[in-house]
N, C-alpha and C. Protein backbone atom coordinates (compact mmCIF):
# COMPACT_ATOMS: atom_id res chain seq x y z
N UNK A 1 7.01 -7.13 -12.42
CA UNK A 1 5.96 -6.87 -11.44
C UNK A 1 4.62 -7.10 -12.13
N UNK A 2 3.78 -8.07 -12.14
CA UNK A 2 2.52 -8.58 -11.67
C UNK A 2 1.47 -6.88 -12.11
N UNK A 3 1.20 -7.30 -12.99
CA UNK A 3 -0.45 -5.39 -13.04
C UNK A 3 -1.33 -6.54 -12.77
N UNK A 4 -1.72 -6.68 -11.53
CA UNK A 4 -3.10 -6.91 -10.90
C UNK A 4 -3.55 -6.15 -9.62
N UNK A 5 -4.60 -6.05 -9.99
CA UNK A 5 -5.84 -5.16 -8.61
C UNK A 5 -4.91 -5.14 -7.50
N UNK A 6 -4.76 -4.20 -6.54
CA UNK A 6 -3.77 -4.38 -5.32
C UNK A 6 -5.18 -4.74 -4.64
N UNK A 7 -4.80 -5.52 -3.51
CA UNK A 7 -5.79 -6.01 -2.32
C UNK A 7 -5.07 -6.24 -1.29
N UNK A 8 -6.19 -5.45 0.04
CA UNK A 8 -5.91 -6.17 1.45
C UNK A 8 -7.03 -7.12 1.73
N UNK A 9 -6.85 -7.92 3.02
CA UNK A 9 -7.98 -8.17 3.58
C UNK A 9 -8.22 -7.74 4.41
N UNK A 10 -9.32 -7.30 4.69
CA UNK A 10 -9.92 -6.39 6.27
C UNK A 10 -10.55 -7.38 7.07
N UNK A 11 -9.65 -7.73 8.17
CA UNK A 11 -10.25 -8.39 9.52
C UNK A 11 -11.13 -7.60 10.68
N UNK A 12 -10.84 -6.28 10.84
CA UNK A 12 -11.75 -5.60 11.83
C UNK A 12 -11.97 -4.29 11.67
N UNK A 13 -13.23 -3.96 11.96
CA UNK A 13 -13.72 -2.63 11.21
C UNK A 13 -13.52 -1.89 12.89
N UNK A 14 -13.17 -0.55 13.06
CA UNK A 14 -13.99 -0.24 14.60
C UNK A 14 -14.12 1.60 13.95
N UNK A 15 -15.73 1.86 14.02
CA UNK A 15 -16.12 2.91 13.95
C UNK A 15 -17.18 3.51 14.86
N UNK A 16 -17.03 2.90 16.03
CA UNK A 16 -17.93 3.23 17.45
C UNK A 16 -17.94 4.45 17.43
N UNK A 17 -16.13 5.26 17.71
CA UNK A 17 -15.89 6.09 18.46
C UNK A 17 -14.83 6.47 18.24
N UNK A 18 -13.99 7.40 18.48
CA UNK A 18 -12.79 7.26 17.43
C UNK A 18 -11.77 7.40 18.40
N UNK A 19 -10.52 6.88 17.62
CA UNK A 19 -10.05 6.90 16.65
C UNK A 19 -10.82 5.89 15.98
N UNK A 20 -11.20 6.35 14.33
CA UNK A 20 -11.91 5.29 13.49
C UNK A 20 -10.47 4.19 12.90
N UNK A 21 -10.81 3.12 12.44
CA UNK A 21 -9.80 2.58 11.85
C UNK A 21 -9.96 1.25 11.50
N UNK A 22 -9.44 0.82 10.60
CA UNK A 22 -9.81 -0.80 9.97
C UNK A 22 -8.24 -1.46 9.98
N UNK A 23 -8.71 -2.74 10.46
CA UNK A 23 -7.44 -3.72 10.92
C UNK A 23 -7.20 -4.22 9.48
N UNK A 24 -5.96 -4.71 8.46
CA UNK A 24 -5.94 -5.37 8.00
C UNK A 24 -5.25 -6.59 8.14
N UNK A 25 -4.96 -7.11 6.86
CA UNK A 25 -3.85 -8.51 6.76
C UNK A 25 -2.59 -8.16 7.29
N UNK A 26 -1.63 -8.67 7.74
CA UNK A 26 -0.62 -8.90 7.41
C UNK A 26 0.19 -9.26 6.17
N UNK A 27 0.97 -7.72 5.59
CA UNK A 27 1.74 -7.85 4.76
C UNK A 27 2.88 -8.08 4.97
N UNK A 28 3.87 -9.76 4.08
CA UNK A 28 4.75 -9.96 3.75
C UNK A 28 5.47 -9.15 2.72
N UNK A 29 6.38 -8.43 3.18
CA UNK A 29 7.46 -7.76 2.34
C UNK A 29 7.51 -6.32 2.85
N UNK A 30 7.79 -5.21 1.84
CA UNK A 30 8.62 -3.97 2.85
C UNK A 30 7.79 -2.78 2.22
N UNK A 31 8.25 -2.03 3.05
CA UNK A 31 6.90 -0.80 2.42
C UNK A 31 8.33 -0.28 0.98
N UNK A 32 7.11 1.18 -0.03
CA UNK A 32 8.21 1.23 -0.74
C UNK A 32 9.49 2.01 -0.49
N UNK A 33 9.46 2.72 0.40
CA UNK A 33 10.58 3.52 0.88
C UNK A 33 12.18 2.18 0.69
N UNK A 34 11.77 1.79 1.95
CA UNK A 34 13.06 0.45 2.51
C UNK A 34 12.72 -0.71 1.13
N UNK A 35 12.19 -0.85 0.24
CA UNK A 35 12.16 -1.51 -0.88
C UNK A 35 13.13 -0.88 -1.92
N UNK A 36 13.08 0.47 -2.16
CA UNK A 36 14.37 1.37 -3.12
C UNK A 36 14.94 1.21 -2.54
N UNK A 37 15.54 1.46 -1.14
CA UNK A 37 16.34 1.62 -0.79
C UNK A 37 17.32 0.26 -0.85
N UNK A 38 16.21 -0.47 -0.68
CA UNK A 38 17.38 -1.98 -0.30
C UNK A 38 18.25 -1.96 -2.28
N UNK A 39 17.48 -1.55 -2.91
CA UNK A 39 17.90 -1.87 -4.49
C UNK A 39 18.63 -0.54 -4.93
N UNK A 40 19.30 0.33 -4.10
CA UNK A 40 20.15 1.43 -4.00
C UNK A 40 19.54 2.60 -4.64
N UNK A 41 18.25 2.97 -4.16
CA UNK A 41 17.34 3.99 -4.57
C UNK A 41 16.60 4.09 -5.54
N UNK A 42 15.56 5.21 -5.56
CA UNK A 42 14.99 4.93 -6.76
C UNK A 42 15.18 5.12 -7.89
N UNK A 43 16.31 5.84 -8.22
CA UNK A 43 16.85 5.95 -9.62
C UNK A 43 17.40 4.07 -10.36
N UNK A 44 17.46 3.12 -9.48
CA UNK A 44 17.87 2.01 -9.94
C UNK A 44 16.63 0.78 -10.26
N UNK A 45 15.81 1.18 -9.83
CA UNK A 45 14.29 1.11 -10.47
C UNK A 45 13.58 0.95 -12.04
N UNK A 46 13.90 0.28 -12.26
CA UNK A 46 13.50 0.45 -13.91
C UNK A 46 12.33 1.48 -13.85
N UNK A 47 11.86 2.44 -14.78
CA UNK A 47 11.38 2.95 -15.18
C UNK A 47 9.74 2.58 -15.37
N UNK A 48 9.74 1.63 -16.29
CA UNK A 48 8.06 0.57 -16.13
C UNK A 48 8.19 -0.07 -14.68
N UNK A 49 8.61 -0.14 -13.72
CA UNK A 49 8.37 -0.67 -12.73
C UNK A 49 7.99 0.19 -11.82
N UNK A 50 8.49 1.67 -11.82
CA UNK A 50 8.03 2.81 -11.28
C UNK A 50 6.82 2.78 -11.73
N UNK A 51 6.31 3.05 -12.91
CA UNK A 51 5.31 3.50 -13.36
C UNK A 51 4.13 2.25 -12.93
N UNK A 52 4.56 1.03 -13.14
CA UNK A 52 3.56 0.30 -12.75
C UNK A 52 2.69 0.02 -11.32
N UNK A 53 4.12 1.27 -10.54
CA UNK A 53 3.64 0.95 -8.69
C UNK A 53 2.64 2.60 -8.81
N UNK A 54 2.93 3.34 -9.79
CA UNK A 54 2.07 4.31 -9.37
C UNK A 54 0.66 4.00 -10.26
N UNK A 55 0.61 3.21 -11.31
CA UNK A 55 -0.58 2.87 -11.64
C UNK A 55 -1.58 1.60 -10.83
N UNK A 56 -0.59 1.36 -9.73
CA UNK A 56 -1.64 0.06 -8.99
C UNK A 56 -1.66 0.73 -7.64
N UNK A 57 -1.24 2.02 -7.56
CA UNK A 57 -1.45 2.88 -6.49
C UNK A 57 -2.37 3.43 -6.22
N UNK A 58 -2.42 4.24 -7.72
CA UNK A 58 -4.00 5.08 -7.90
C UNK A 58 -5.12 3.89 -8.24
N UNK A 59 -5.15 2.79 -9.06
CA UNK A 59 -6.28 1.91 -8.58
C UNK A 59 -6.77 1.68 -7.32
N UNK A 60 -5.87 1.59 -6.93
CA UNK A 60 -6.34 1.25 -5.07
C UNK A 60 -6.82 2.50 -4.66
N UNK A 61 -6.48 3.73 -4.67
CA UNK A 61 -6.95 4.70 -4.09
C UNK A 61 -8.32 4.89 -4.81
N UNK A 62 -8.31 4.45 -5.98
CA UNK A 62 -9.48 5.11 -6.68
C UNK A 62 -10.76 4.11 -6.04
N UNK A 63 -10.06 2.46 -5.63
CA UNK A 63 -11.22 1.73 -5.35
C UNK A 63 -11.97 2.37 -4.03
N UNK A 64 -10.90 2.37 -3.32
CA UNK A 64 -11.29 3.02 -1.81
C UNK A 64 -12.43 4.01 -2.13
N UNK A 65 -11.81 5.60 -3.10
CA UNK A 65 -12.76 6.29 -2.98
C UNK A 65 -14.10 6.09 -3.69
N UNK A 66 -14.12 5.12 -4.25
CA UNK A 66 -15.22 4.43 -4.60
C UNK A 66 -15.84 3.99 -3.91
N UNK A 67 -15.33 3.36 -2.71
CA UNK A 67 -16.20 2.88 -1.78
C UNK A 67 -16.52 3.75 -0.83
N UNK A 68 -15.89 5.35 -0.97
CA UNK A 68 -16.35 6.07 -0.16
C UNK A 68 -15.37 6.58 1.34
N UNK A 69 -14.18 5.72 0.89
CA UNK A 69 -12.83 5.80 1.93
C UNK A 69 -11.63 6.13 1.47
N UNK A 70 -11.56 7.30 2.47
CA UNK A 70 -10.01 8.28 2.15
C UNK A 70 -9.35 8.37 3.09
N UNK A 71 -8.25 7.66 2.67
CA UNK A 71 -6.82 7.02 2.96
C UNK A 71 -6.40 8.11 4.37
N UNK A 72 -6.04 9.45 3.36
CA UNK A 72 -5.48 10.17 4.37
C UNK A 72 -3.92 10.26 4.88
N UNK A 73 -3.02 9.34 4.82
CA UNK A 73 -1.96 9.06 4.81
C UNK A 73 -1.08 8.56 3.66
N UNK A 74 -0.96 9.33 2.16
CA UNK A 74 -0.48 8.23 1.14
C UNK A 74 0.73 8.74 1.50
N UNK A 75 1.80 7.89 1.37
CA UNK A 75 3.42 8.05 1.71
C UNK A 75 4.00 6.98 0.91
N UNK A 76 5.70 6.87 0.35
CA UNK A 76 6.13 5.75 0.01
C UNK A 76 5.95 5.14 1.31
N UNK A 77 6.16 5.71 3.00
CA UNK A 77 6.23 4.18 4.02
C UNK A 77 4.97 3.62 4.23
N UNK A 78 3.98 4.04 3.17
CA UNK A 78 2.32 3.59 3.76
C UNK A 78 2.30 2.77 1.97
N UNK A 79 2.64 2.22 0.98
CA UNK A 79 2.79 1.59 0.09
C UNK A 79 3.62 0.56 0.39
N UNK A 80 3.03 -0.26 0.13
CA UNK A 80 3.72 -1.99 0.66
C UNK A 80 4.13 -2.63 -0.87
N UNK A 81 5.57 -3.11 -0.50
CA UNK A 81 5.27 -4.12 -1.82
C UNK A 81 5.59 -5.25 -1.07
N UNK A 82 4.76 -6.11 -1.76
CA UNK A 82 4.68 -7.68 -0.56
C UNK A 82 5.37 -8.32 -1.33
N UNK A 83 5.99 -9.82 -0.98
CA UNK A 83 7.40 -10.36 -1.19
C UNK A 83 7.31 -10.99 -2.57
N UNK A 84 6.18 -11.42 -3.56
CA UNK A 84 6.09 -12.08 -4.57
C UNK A 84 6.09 -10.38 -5.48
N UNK A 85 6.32 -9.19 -4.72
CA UNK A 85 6.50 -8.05 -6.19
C UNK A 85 5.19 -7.54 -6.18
N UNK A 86 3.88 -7.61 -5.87
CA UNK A 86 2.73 -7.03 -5.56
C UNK A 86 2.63 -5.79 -4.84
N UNK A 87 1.81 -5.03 -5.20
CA UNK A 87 1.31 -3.63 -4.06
C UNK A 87 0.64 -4.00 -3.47
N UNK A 88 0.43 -3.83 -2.21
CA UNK A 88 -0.90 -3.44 -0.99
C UNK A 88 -0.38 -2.45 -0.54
N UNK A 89 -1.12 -1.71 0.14
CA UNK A 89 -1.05 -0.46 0.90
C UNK A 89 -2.01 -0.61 2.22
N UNK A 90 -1.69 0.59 2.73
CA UNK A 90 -1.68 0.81 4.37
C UNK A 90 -1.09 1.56 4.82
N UNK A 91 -1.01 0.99 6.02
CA UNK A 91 -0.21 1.72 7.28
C UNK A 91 0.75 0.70 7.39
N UNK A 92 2.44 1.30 7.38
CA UNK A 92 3.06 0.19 7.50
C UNK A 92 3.29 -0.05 9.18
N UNK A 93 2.80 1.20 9.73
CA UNK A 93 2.83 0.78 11.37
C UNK A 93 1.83 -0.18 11.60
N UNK A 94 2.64 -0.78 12.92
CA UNK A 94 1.22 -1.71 13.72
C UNK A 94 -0.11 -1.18 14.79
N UNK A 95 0.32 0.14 14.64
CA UNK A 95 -0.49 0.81 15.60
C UNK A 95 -1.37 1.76 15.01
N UNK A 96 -2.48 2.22 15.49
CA UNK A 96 -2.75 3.05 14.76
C UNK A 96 -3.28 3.87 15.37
């Protein structure tokens, strides 16, 4: 697994009125829940690979609150790993 910066892209901001909420990309691949699972849980996980999804986890959270935005929802089903082995995060729903 790839240690680089996790990134989305943000296509639409809407903070009129609420519900507040920002649209992103479309992520290819599975959040991390159904990602262990498909590889028969997380005990079958190498060890540095765990550790590397919670260190590109808290980067991302830390960028956000850097910019002044809190998540509010961290969950394994709101952690994405996209299909080349990368983190993004979100909402893995389409709705929000």
């Amino acid at each position: 697994m790839a240690s680089i910066p996790i990134s989305l892209n943000y296509t639409m901001f809407f903070f009129d009125e609420p519900p507040y909420y920002i649209v992103t990309e479309y992520v290819e691949g599975k959040d991390l829940n159904s990602w262990c699972q498909e590889l028969g849980g997380v005990d079958n996980v190498p060890q540095e690979t765990r550790l590397e999804i919670v260190a590109q986890t808290a980067e991302a959270l830390q960028a956000a609150h850097d910019a002044g935005v809190i998540h509010r929802d961290v969950k394994p089903a709101n952690i994405l790993i996209r299909s080349g082995g990368n983190i993004a995060w979100g909402r893995s729903s389409q709705t929000c």
